[in-house]
N, C-alpha and C. Protein backbone atom coordinates (compact mmCIF):
# COMPACT_ATOMS: atom_id res chain seq x y z
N UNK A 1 32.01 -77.42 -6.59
CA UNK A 1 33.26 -77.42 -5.83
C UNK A 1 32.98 -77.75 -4.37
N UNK A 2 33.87 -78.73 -3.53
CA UNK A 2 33.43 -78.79 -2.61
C UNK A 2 33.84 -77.86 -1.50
N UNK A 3 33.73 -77.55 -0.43
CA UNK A 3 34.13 -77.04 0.68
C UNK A 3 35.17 -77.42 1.35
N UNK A 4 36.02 -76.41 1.55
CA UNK A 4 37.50 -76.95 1.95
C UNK A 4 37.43 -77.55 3.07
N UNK A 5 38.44 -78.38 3.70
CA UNK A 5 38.24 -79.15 5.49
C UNK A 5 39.28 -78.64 5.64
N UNK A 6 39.44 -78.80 7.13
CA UNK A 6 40.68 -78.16 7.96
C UNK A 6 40.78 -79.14 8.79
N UNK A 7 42.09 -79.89 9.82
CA UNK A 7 41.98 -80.52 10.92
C UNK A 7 42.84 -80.13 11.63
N UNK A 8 42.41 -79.99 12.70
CA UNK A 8 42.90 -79.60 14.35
C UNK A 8 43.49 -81.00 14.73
N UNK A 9 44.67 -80.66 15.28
CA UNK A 9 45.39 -82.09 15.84
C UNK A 9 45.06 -80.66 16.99
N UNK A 10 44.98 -81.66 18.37
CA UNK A 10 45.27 -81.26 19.88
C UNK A 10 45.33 -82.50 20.41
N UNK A 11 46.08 -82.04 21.43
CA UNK A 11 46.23 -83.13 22.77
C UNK A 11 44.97 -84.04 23.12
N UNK A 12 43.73 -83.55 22.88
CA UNK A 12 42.95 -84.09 23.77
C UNK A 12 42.03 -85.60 22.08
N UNK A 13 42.54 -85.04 20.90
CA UNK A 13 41.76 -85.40 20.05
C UNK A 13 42.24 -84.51 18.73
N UNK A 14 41.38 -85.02 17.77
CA UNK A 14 41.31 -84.54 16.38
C UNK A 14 39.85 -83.55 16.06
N UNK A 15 39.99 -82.47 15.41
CA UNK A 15 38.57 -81.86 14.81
C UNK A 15 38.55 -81.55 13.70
N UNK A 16 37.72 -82.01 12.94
CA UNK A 16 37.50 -81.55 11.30
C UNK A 16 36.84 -80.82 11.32
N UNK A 17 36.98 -79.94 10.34
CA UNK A 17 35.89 -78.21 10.23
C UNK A 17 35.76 -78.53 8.50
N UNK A 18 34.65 -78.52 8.03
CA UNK A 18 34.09 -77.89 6.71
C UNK A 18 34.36 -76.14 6.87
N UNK A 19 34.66 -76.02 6.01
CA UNK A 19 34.63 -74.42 5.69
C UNK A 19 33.53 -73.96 4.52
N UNK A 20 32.63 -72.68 4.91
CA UNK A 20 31.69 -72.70 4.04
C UNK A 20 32.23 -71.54 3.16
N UNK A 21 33.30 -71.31 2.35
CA UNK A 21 33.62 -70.74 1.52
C UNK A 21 32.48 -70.00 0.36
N UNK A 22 31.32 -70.72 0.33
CA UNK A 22 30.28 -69.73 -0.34
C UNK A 22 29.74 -68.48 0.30
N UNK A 23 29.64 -68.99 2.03
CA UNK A 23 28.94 -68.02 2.75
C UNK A 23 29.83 -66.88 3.21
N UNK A 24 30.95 -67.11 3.44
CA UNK A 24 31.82 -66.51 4.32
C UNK A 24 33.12 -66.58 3.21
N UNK A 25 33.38 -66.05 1.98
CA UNK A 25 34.21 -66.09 1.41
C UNK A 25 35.73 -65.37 1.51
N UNK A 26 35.28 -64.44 2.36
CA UNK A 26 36.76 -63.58 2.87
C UNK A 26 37.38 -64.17 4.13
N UNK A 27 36.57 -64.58 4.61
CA UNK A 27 36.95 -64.67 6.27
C UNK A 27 37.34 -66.51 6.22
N UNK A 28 37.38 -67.51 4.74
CA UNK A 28 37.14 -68.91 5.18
C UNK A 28 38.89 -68.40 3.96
N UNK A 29 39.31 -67.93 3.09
CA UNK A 29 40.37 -67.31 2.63
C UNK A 29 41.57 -66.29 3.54
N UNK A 30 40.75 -65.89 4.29
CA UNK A 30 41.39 -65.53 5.38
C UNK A 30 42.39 -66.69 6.63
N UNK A 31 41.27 -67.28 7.10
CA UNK A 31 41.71 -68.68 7.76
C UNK A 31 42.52 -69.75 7.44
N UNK A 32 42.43 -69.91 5.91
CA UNK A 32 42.95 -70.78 5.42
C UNK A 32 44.73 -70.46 4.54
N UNK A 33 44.62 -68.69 5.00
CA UNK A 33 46.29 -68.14 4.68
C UNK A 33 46.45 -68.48 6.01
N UNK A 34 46.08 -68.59 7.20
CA UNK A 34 46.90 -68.93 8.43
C UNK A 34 47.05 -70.19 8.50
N UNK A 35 45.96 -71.07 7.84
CA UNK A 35 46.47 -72.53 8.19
C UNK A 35 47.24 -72.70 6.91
N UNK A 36 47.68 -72.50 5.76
CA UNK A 36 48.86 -72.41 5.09
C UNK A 36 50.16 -72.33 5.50
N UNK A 37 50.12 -71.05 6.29
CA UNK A 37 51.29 -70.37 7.08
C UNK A 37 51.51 -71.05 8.52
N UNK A 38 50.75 -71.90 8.80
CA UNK A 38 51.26 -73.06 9.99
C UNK A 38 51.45 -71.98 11.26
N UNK A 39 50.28 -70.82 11.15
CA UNK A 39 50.17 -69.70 12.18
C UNK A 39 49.44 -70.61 13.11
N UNK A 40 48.73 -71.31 13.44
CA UNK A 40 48.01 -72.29 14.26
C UNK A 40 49.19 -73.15 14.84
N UNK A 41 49.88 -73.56 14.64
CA UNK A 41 50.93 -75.05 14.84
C UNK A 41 51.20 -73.83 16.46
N UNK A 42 50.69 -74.72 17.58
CA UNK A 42 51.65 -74.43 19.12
C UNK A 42 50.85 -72.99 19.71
N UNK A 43 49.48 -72.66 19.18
CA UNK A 43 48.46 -71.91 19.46
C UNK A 43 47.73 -72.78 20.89
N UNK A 44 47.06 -71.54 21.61
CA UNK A 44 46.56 -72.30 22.62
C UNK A 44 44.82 -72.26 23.08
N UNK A 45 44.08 -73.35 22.98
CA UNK A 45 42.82 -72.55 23.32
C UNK A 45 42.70 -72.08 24.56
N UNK A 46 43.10 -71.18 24.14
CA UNK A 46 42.97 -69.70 25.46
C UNK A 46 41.63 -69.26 26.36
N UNK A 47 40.88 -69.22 25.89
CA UNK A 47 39.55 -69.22 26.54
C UNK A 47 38.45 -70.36 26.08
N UNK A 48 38.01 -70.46 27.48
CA UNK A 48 37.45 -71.79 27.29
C UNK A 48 36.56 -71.91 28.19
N UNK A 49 34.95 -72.13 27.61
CA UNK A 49 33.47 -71.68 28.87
C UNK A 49 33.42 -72.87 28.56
N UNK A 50 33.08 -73.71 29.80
CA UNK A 50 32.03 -75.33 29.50
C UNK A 50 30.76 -74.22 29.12
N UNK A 51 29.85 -75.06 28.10
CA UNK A 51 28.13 -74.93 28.02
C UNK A 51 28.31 -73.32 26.99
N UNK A 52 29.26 -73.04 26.39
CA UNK A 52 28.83 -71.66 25.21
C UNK A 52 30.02 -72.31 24.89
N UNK A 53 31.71 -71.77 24.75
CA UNK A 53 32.75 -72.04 23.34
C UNK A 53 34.01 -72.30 23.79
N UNK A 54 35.08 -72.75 22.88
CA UNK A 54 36.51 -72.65 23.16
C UNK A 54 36.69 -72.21 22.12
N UNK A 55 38.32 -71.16 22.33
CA UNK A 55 38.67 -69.94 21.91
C UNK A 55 40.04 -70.31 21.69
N UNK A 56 40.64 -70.12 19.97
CA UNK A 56 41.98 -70.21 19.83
C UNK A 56 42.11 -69.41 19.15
N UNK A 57 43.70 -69.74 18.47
CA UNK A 57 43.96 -68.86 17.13
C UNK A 57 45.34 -67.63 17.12
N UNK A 58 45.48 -67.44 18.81
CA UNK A 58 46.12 -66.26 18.52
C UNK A 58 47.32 -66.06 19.42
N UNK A 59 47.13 -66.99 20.62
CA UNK A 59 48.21 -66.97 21.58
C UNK A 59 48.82 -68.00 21.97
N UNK A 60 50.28 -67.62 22.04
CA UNK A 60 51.40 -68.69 22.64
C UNK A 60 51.33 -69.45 24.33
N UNK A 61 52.47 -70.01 24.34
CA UNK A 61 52.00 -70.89 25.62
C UNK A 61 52.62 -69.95 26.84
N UNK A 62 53.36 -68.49 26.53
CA UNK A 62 53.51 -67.27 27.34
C UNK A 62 52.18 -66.43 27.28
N UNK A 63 50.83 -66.94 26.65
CA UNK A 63 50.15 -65.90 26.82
C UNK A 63 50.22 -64.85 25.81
N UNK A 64 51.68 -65.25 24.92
CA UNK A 64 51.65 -63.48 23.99
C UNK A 64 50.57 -63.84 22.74
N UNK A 65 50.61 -62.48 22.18
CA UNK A 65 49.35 -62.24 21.22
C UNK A 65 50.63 -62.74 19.64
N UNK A 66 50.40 -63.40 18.84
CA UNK A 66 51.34 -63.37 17.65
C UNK A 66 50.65 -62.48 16.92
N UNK A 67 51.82 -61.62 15.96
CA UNK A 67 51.60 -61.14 15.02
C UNK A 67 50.87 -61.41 14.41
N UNK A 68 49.03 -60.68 13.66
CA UNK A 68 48.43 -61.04 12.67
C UNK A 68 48.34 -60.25 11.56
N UNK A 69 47.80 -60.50 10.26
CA UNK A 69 47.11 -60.00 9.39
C UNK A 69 46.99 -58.69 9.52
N UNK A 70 46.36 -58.34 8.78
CA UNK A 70 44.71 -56.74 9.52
C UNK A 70 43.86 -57.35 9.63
N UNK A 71 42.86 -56.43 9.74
CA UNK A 71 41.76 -57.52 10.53
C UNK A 71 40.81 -57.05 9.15
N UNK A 72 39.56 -58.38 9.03
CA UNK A 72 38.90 -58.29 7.98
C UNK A 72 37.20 -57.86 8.34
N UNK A 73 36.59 -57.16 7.33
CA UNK A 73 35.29 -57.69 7.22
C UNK A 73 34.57 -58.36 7.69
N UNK A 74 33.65 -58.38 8.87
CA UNK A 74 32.67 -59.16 9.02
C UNK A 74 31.50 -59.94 8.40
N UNK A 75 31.65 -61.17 8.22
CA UNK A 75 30.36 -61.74 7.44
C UNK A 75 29.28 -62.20 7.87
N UNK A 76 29.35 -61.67 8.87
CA UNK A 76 27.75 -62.05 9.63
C UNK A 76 26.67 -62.06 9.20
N UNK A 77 26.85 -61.51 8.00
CA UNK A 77 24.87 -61.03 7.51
C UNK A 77 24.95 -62.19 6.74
N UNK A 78 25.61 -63.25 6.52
CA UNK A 78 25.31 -64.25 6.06
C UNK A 78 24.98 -65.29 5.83
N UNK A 79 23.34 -65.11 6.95
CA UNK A 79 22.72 -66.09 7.48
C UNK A 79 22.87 -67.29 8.12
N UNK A 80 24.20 -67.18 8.60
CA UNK A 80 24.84 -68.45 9.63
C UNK A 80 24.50 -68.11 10.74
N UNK A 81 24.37 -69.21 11.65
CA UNK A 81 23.69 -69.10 13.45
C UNK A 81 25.25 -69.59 13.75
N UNK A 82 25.21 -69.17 15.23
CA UNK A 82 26.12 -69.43 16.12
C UNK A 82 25.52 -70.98 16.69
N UNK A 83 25.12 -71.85 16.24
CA UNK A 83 24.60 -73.03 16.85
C UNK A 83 25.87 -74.17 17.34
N UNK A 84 25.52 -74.67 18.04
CA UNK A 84 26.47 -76.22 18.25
C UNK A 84 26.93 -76.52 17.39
N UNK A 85 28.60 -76.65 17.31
CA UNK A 85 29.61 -77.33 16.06
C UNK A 85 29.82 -76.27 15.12
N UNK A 86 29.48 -75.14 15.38
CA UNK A 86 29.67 -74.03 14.15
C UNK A 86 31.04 -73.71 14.53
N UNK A 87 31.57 -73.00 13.90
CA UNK A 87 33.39 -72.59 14.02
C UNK A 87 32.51 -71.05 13.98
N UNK A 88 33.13 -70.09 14.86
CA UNK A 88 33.02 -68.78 13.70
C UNK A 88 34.46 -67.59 14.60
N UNK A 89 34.32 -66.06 13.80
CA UNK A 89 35.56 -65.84 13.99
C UNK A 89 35.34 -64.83 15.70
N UNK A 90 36.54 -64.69 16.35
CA UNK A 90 36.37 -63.82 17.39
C UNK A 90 36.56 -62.99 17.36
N UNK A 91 36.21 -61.82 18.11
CA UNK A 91 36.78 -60.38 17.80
C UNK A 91 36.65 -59.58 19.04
N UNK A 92 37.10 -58.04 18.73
CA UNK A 92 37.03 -57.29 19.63
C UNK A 92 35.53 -56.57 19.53
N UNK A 93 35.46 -55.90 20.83
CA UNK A 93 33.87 -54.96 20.58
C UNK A 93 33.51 -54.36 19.29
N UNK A 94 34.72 -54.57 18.53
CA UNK A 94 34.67 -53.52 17.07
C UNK A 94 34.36 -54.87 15.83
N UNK A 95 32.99 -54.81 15.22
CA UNK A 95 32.76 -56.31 14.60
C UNK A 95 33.45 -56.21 13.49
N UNK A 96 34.41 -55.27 13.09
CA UNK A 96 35.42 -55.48 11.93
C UNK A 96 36.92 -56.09 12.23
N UNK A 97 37.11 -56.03 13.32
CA UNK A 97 38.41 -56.96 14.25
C UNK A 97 39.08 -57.84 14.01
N UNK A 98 37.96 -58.97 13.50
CA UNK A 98 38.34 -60.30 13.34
C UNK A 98 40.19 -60.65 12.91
N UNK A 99 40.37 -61.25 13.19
CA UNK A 99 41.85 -61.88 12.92
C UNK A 99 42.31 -63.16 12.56
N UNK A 100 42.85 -63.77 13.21
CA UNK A 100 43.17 -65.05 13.44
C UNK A 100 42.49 -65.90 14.04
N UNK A 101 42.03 -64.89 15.38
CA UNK A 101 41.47 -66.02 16.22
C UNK A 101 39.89 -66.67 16.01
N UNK A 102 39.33 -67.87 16.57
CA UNK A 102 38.20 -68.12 15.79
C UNK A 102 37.56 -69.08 17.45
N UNK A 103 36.79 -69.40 17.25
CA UNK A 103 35.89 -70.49 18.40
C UNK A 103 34.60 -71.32 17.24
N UNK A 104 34.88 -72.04 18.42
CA UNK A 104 33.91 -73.26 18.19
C UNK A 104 32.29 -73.42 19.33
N UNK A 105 31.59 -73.06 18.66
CA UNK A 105 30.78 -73.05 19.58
C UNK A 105 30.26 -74.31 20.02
N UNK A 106 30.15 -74.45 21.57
CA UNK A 106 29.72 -75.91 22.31
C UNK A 106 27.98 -76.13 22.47
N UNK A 107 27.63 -75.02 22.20
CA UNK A 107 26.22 -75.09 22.77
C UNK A 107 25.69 -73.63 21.30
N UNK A 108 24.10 -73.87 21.69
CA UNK A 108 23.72 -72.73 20.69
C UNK A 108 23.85 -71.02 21.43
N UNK A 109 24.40 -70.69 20.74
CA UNK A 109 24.50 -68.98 21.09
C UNK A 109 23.70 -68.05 20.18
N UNK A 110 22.10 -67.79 20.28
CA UNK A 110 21.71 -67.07 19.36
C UNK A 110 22.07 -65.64 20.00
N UNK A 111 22.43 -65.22 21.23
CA UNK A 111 22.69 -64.14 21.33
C UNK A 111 23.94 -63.26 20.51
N UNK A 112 24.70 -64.79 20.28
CA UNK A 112 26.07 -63.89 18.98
C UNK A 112 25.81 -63.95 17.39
N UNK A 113 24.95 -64.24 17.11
CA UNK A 113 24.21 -64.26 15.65
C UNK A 113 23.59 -62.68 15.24
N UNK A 114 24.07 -62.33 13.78
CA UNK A 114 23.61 -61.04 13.96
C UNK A 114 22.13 -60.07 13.99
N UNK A 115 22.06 -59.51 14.37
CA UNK A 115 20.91 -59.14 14.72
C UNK A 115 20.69 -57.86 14.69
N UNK A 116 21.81 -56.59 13.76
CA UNK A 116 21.39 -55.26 13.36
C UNK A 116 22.67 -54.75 13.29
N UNK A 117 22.56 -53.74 12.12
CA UNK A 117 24.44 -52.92 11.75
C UNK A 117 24.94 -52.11 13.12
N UNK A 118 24.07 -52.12 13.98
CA UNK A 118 24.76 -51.80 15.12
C UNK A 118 26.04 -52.67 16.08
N UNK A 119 26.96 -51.87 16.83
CA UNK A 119 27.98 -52.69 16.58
C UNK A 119 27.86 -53.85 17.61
N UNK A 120 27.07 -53.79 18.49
CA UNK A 120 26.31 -54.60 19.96
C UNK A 120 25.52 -55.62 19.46
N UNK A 121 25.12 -55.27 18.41
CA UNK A 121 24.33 -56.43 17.18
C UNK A 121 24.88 -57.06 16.02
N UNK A 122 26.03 -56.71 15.66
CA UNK A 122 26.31 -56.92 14.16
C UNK A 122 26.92 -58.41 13.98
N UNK A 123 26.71 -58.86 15.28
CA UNK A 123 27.20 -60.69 15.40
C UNK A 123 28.79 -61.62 15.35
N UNK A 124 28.53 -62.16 15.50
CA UNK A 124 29.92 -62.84 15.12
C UNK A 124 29.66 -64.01 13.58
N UNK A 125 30.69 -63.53 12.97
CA UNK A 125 30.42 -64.79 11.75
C UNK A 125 31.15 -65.71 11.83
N UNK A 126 29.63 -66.76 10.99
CA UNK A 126 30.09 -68.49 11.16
C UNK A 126 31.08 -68.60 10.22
N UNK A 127 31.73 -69.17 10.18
CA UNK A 127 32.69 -69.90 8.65
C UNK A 127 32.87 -71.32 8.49
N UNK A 128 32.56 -72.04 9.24
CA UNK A 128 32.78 -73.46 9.35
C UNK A 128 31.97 -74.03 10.69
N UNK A 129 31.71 -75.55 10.15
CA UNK A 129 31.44 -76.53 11.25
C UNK A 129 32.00 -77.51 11.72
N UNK A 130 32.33 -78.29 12.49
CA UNK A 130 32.80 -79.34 13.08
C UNK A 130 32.15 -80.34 12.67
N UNK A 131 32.61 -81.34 11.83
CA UNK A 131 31.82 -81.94 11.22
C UNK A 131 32.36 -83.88 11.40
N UNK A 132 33.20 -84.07 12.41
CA UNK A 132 34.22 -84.65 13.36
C UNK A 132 35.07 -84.36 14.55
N UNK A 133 35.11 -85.09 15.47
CA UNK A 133 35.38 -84.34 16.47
C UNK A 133 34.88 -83.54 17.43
N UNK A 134 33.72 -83.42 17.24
CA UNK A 134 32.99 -82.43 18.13
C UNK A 134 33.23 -83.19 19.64
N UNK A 135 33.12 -83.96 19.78
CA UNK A 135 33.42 -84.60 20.97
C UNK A 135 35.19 -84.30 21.56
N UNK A 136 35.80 -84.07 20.67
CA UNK A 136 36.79 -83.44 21.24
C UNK A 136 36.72 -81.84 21.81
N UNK A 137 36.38 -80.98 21.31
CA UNK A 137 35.63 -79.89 21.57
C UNK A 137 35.11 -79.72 22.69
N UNK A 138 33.83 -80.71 22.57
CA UNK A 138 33.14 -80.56 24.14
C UNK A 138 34.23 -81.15 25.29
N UNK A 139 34.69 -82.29 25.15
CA UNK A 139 36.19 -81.94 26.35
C UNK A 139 36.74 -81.30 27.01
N UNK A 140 37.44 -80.44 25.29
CA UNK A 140 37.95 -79.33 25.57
C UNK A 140 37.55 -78.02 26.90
N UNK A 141 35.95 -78.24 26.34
CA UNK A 141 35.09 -77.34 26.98
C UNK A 141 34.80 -77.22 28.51
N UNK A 142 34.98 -78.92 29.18
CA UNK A 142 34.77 -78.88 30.37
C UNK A 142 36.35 -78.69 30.69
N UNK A 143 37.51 -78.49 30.43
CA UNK A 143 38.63 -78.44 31.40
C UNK A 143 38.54 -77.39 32.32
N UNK A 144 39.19 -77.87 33.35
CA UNK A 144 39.08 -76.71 34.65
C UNK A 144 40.01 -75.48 34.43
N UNK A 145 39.92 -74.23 34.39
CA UNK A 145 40.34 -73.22 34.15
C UNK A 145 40.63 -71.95 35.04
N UNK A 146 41.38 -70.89 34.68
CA UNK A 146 42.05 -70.37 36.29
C UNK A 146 42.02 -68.50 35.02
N UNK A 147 42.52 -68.05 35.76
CA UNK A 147 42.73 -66.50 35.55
C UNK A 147 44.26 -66.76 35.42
N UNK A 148 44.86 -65.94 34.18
CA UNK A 148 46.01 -66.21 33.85
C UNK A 148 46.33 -65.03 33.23
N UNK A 149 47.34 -64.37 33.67
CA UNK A 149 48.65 -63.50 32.99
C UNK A 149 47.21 -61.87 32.77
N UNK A 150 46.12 -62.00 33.38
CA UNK A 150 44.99 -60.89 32.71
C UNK A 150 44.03 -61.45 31.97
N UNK A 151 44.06 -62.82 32.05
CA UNK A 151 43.37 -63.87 30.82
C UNK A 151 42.36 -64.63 31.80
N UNK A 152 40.86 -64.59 31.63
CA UNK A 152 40.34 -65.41 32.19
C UNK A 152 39.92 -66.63 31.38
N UNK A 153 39.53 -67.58 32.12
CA UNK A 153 39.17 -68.63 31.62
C UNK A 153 39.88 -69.36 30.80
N UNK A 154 40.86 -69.77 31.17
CA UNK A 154 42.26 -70.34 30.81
C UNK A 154 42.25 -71.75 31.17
N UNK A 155 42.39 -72.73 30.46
CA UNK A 155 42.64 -74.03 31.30
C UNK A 155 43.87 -74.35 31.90
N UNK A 156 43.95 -74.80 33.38
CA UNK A 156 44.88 -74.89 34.15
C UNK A 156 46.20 -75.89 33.23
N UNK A 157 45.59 -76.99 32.90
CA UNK A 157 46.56 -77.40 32.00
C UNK A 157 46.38 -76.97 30.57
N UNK A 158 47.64 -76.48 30.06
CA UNK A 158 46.95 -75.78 28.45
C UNK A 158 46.71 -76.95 27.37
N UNK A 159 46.22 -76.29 26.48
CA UNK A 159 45.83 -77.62 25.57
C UNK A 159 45.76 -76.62 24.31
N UNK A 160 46.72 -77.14 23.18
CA UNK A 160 47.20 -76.30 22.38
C UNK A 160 46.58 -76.76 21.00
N UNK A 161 46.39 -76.17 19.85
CA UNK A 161 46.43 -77.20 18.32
C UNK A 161 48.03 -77.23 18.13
N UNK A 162 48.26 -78.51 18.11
CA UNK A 162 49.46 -79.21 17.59
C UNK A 162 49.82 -78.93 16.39
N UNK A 163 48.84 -78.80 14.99
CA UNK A 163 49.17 -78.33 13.77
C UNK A 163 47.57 -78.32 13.69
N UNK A 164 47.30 -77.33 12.38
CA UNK A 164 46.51 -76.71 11.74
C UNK A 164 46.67 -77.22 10.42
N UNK A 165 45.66 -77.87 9.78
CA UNK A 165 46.16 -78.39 8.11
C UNK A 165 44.54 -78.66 7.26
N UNK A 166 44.95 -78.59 6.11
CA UNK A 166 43.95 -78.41 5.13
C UNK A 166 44.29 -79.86 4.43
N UNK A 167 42.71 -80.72 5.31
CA UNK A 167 42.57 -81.71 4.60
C UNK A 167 41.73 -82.25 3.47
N UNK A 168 42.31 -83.26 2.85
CA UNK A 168 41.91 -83.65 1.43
C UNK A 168 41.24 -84.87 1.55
């Protein structure tokens, strides 16, 4: 069976993500009820570092948080790196959090790869790569960005996914 794709329409470009549904089976089922549910369509990447990630998934172009899910399971122990072009999910200090929101990492981050059931260690999990588009991504990555509404690292002009869809 192959691995599902996803594509990101944004302003700046297109991104295709493989989803690794073997490795990350809750959390790539998880993602893929929001891109069903067209919970992505007018999302904004909200945080955004040139040289480590950009950050979507969860907020409007007011800044508000949309309604999610519960939050799932972490799959970190499942030998995925945070490397260049990996997708994986975001969360709060609590590594069971995860939600909606997800990043793309621009550069390698072995510091978010897991590294012990402690919760300062327990990583962030991969679920997908960019497997097109990455060059849109890194774009993304350099826009100039401001402190917003309590939100840092915001790009001054926003740059949203247009739709979220599961391609064939």
């Amino acid at each position: 069976m192959e691995n599902p794709m996803v594509l990101l329409e944004t302003p700046e470009g297109e991104i295709l993500i493989e989803l690794f549904a073997d490795k990350a089976p809750r959390t790539v089922e998880n993602f893929l009820a929001y891109v069903d549910d067209k919970f992505y369509d007018g999302t904004l990447f909200h945080r955004v570092i040139k040289g480590f990630m950009i950050q979507a998934g969860g907020l409007t172009f007011s800044m508000a948080a949309k309604p999610t899910r519960d939050a799932i399971a972490n799959e970190a122990t499942n030998g995925l790196k945070n490397v260049a072009g990996t997708v994986a999910v975001a969360r709060t200090a609590d590594p069971h959090s995860g939600t909606s929101q997800f990043f793309i990492n621009v550069a390698d981050n072995p510091d978010l790869d897991h590294a012990g059931t402690e919760d300062e260690n327990y990583g962030y999990c991969v679920f997908g790569e960019v497997v097109d588009g990455m060059n849109v991504a890194t774009k993304i990555s350099k826009a100039r960005t401001k402190t917003y509404q309590g939100f840092d690292d915001v790009p001054v002009d926003p740059i949203s996914i247009i739709t979220a869809r599961r391609f064939e």
